[in-house]
C-alpha atoms as a PDB file:
ATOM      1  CA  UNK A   1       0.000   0.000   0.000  1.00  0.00           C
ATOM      2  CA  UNK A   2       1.152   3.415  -0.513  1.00  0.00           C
ATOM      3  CA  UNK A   3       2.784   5.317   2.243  1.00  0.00           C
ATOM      4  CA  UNK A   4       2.436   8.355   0.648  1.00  0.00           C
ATOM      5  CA  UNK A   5      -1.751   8.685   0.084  1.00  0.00           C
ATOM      6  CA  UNK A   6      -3.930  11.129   1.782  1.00  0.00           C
ATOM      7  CA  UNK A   7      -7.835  11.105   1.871  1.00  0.00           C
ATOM      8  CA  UNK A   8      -9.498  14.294   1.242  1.00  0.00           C
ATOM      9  CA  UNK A   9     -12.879  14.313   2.696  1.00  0.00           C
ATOM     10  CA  UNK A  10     -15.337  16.734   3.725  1.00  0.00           C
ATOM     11  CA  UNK A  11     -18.163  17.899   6.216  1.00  0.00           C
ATOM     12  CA  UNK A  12     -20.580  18.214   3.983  1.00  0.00           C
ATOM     13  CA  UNK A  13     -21.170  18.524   0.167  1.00  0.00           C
ATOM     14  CA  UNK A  14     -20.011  21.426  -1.851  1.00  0.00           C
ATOM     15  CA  UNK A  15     -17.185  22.272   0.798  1.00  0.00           C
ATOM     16  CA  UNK A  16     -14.767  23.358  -1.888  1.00  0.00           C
ATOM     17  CA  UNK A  17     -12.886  20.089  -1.450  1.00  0.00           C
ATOM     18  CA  UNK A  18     -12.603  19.216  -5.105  1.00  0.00           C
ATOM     19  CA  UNK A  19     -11.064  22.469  -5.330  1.00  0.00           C
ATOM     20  CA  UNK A  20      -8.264  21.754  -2.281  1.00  0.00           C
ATOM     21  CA  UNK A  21      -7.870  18.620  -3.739  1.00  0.00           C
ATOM     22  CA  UNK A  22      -7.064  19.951  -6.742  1.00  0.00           C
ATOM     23  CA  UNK A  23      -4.688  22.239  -5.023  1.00  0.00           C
ATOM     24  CA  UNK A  24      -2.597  19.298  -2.958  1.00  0.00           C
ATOM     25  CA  UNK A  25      -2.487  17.635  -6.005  1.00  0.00           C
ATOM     26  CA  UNK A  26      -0.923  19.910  -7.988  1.00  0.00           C
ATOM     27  CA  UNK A  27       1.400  21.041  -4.931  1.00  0.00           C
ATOM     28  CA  UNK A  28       2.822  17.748  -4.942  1.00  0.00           C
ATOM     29  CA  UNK A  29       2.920  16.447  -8.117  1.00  0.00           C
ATOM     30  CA  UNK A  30       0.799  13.708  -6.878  1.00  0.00           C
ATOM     31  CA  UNK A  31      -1.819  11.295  -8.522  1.00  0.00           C
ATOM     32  CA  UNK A  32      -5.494  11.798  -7.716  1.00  0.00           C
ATOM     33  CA  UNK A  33      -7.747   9.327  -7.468  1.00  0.00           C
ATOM     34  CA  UNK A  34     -11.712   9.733  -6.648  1.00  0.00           C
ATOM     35  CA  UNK A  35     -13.592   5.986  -6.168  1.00  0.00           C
ATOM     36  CA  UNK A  36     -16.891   7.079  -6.510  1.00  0.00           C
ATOM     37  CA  UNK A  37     -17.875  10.034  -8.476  1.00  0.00           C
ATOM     38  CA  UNK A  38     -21.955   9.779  -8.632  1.00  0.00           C
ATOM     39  CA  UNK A  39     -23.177  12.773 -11.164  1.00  0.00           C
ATOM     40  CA  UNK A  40     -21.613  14.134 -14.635  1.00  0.00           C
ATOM     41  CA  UNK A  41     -23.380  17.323 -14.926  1.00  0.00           C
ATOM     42  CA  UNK A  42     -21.710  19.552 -15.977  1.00  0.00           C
ATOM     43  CA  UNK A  43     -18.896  17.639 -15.257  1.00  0.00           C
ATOM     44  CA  UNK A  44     -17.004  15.076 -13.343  1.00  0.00           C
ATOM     45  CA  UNK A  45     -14.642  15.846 -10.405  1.00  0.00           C
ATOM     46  CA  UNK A  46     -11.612  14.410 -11.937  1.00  0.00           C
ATOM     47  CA  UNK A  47     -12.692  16.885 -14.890  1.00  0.00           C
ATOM     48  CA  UNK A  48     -12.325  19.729 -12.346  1.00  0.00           C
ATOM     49  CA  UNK A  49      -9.022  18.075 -10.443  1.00  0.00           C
ATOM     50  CA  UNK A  50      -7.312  17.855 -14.018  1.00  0.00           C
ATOM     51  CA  UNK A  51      -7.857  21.495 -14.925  1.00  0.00           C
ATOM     52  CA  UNK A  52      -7.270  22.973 -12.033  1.00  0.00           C
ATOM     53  CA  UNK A  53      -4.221  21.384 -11.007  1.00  0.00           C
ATOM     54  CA  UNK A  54      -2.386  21.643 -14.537  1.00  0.00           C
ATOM     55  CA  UNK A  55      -1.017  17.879 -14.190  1.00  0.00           C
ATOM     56  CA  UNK A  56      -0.509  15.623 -17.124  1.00  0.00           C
ATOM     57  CA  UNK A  57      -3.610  13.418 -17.852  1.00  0.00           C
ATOM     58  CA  UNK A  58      -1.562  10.332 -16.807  1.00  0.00           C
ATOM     59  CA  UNK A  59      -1.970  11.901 -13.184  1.00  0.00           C
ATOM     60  CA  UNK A  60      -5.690  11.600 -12.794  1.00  0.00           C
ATOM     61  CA  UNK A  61      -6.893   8.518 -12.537  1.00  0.00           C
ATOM     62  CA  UNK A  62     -10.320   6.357 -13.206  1.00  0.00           C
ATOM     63  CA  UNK A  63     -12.867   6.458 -11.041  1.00  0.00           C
ATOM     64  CA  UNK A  64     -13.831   3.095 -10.110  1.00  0.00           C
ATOM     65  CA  UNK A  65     -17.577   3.535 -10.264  1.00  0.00           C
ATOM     66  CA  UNK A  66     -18.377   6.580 -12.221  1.00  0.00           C
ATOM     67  CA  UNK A  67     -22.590   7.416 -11.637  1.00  0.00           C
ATOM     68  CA  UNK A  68     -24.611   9.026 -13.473  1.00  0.00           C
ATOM     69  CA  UNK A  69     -27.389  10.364 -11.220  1.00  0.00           C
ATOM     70  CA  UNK A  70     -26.231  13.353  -8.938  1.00  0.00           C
ATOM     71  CA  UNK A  71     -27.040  12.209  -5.072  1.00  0.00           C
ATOM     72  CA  UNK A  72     -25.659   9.829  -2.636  1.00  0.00           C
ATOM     73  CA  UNK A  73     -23.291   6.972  -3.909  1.00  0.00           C
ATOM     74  CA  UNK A  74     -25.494   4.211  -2.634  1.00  0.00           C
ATOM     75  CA  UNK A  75     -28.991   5.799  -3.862  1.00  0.00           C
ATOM     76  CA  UNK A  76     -27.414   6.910  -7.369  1.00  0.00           C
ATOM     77  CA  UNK A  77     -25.794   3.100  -7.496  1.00  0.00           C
ATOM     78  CA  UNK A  78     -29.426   2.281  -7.130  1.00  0.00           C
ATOM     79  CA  UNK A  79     -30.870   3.949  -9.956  1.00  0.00           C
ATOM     80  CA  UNK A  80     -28.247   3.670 -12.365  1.00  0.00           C
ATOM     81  CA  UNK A  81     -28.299   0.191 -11.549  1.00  0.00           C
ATOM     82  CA  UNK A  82     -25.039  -0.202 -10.488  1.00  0.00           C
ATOM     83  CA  UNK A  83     -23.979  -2.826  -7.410  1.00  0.00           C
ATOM     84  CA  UNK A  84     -21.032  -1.012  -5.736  1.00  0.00           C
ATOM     85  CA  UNK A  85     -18.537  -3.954  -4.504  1.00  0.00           C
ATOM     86  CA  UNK A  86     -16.619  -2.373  -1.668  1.00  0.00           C
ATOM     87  CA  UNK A  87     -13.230  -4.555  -2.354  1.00  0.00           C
ATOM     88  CA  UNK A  88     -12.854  -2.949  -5.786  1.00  0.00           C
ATOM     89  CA  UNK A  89     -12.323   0.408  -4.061  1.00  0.00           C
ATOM     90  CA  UNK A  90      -8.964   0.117  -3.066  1.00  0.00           C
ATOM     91  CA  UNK A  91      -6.398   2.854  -3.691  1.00  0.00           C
ATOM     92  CA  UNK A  92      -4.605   2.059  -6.680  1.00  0.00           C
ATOM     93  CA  UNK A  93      -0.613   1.876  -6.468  1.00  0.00           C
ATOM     94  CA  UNK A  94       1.015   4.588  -7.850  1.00  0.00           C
ATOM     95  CA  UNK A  95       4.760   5.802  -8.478  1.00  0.00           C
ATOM     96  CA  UNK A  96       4.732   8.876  -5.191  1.00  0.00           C
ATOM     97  CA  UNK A  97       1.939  10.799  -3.399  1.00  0.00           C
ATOM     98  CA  UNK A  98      -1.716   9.694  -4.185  1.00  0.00           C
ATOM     99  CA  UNK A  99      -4.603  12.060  -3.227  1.00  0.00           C
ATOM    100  CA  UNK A 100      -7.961  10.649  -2.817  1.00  0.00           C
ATOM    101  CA  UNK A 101     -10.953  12.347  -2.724  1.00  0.00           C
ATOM    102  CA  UNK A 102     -14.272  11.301  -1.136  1.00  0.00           C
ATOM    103  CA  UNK A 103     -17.896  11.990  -1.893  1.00  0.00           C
ATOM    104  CA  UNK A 104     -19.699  14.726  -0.010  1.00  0.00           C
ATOM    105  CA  UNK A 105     -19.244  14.370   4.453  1.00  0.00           C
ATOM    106  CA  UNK A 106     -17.586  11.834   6.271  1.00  0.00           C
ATOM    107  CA  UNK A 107     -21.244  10.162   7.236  1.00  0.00           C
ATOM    108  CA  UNK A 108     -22.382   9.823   3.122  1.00  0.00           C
ATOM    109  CA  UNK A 109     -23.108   5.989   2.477  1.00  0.00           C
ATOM    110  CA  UNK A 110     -21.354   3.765   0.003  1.00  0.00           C
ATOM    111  CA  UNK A 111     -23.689   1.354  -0.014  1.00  0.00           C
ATOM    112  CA  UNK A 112     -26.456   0.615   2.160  1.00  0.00           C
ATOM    113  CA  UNK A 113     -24.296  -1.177   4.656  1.00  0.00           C
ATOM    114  CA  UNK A 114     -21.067   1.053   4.153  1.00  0.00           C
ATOM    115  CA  UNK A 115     -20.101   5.058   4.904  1.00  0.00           C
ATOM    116  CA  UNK A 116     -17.249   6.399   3.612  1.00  0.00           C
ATOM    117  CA  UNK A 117     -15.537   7.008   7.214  1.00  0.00           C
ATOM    118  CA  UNK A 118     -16.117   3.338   7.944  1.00  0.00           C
ATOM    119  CA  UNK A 119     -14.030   2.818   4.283  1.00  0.00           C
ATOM    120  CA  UNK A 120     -11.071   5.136   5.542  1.00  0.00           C
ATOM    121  CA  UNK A 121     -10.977   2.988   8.265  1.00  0.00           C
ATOM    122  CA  UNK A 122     -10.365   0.295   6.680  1.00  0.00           C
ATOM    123  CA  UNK A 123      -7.409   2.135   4.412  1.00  0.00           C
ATOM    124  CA  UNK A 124      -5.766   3.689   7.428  1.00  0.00           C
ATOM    125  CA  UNK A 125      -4.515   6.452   5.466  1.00  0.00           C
ATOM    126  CA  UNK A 126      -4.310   9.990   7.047  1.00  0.00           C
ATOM    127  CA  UNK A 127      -7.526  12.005   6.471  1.00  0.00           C
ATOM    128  CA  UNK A 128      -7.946  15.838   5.586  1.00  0.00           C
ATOM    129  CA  UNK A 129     -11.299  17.166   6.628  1.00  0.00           C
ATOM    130  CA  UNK A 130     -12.166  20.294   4.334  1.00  0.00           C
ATOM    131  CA  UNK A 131     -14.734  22.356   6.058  1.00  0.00           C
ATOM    132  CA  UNK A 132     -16.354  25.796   4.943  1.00  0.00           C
ATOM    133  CA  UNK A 133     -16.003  28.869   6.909  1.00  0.00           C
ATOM    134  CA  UNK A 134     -19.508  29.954   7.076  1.00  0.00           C
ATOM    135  CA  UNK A 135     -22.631  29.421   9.816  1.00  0.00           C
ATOM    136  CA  UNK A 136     -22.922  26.157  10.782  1.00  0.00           C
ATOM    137  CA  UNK A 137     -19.037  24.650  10.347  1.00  0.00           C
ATOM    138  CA  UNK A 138     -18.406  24.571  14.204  1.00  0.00           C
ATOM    139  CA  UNK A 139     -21.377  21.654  14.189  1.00  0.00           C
ATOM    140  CA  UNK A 140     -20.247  19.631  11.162  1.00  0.00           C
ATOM    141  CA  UNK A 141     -16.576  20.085  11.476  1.00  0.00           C
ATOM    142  CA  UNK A 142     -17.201  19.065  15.019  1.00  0.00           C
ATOM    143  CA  UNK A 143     -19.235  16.257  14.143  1.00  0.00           C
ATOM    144  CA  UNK A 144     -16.948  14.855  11.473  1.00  0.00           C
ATOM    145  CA  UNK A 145     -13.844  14.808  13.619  1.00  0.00           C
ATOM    146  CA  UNK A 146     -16.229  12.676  16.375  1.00  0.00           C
ATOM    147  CA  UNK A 147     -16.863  10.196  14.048  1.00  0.00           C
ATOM    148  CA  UNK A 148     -13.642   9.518  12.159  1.00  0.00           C
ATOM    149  CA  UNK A 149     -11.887   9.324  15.586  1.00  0.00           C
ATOM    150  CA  UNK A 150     -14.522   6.985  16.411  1.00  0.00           C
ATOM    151  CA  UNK A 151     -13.508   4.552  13.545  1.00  0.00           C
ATOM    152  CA  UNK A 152      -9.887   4.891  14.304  1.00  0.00           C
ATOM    153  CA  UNK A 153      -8.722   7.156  11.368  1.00  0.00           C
ATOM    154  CA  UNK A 154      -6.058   8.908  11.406  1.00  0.00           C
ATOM    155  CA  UNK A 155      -6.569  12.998  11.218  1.00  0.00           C
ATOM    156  CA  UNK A 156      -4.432  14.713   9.243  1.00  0.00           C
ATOM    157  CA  UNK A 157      -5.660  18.007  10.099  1.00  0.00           C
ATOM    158  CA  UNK A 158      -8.378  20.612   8.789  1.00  0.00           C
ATOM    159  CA  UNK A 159      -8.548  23.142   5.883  1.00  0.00           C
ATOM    160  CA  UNK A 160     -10.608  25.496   5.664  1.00  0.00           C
ATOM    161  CA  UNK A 161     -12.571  27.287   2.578  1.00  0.00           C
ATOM    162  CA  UNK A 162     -13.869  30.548   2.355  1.00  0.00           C
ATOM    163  CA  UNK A 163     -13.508  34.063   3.657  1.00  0.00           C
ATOM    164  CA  UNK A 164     -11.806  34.187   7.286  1.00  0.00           C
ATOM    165  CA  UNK A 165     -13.705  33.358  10.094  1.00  0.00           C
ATOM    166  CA  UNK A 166     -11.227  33.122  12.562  1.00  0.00           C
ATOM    167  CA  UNK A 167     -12.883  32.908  16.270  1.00  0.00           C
ATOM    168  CA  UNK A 168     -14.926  29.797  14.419  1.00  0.00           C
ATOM    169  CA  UNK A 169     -11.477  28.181  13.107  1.00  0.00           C
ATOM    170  CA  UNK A 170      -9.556  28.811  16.530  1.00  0.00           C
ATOM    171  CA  UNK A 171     -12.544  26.962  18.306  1.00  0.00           C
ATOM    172  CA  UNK A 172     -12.711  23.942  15.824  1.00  0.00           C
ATOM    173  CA  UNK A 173      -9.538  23.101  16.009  1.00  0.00           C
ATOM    174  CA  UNK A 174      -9.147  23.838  20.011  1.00  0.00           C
ATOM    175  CA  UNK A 175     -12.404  21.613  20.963  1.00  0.00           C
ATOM    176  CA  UNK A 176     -11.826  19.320  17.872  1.00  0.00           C
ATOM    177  CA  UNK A 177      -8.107  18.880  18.770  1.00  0.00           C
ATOM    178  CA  UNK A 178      -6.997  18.693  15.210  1.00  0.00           C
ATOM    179  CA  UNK A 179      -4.223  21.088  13.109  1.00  0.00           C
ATOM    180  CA  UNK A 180      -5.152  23.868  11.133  1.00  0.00           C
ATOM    181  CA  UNK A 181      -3.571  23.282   7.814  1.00  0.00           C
ATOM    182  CA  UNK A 182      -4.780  26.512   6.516  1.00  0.00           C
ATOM    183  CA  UNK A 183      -7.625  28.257   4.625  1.00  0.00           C
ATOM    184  CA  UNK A 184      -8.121  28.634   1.089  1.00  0.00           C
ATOM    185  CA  UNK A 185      -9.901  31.995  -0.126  1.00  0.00           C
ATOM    186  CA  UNK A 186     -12.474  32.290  -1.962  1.00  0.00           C
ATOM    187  CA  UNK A 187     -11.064  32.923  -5.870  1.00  0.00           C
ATOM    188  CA  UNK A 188     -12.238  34.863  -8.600  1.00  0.00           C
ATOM    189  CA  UNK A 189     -10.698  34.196 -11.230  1.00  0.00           C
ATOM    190  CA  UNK A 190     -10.287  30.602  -9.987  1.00  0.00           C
ATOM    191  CA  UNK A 191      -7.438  28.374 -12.706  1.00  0.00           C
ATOM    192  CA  UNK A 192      -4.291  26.590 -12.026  1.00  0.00           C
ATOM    193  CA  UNK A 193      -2.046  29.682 -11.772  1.00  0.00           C
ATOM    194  CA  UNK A 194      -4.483  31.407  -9.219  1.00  0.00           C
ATOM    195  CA  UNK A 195      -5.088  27.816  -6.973  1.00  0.00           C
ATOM    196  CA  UNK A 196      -1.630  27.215  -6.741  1.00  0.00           C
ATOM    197  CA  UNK A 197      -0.505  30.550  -5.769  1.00  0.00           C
ATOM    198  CA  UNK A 198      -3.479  30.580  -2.844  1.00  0.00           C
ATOM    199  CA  UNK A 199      -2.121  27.555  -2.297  1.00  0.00           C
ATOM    200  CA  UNK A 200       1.474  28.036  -1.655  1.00  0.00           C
ATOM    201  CA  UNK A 201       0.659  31.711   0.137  1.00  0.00           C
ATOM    202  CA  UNK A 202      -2.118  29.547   2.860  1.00  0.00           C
ATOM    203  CA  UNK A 203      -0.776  26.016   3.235  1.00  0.00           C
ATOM    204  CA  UNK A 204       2.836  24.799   3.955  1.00  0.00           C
ATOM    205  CA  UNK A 205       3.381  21.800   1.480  1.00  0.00           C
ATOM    206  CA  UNK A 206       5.700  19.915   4.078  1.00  0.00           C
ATOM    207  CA  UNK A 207       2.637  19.389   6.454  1.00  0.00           C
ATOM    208  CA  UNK A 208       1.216  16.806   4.104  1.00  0.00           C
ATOM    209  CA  UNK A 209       4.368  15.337   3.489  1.00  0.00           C
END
């Protein structure tokens, strides 16, 4: 298995944590990986990852179950009519770092008898939670940590997107006893050139190496 992976996950859906992801990637010339991406419209995450991060095609891999119908992995599986087998999502072995992306929060089912924190678990890899900065992170972020500590997986630390919101960062990571990794702003124009120089200016690359 590869030393060198880290799980990007999230405390809720639309986070920004395609967008760090995109970011790490890119910052270390790593592979990235998604298992499950359930919904193509407009397009997939990998799409976005690949863009964004400005790394040869070669870098961003197949998703192993790629869904058609935007909503939970299990329910989408469902429709599409798709039986998810949990041993085929594996991280693939790759030649350096590997960053893997989740689907939505920490708590989002697989399958009906599988969550993805239960499926980090099982990988043991070191976990990034990406939270928001807006009302409402203290709860989720909060939440999150609980239950991937629960499951025995290893926290990596916390990054933050959005505008500053510093007295409800300080108190995440104080109750939540986790790292602040750093926090991305909010971008406008948002590319590869702007990403990575957010990147490098909020985040110090050797913490997630």
């Amino acid at each position: 298995m590869n030393s060198e992976t880290i799980v990007i996950t999230g405390t809720d859906t639309d986070v920004g944590k395609t967008v760090f992801a995109a970011a790490l990637t890119a910052a270390l010339n790593a592979h990235y990986w998604k298992p499950v991406q359930a919904g193509l419209d407009p397009s997939a995450d990998r799409d976005s990852v690949a863009t964004l991060s400005g790394l040869p095609a070669s870098h961003i891999l197949p998703e192993a179950y790629r869904l058609a119908t935007p909503c939970s992995p299990h329910r989408a599986a469902e429709i599409d009519g798709v039986t998810i087998d949990p041993l085929r999502l594996t991280p693939p072995e790759v030649n350096g770092p590997l960053v893997v992306e989740g689907a939505g929060g920490v708590m989002v089912p697989v399958t009906r008898e599988l969550v993805f924190a239960d499926l980090f678990a099982r990988w043991g890899y070191p976990v990034v939670l990406v939270a928001r900065t807006t009302l409402g992170t203290i709860n989720h972020s909060l939440l999150s940590i609980e239950a991937l500590r629960q499951r025995g997986v290893p926290i990596l630390g916390i990054a933050f997107v959005g505008d500053e919101n510093a007295d409800s960062e300080a108190t995440i990571v104080h109750l939540g006893r986790v790292k602040r990794l750093g926090r991305l702003p909010r971008l406008d124009p948002l590319d590869a050139s702007t990403l990575a120089a957010a990147f490098a200016a909020h985040f110090n690359v050797a913490d997630f190496q």
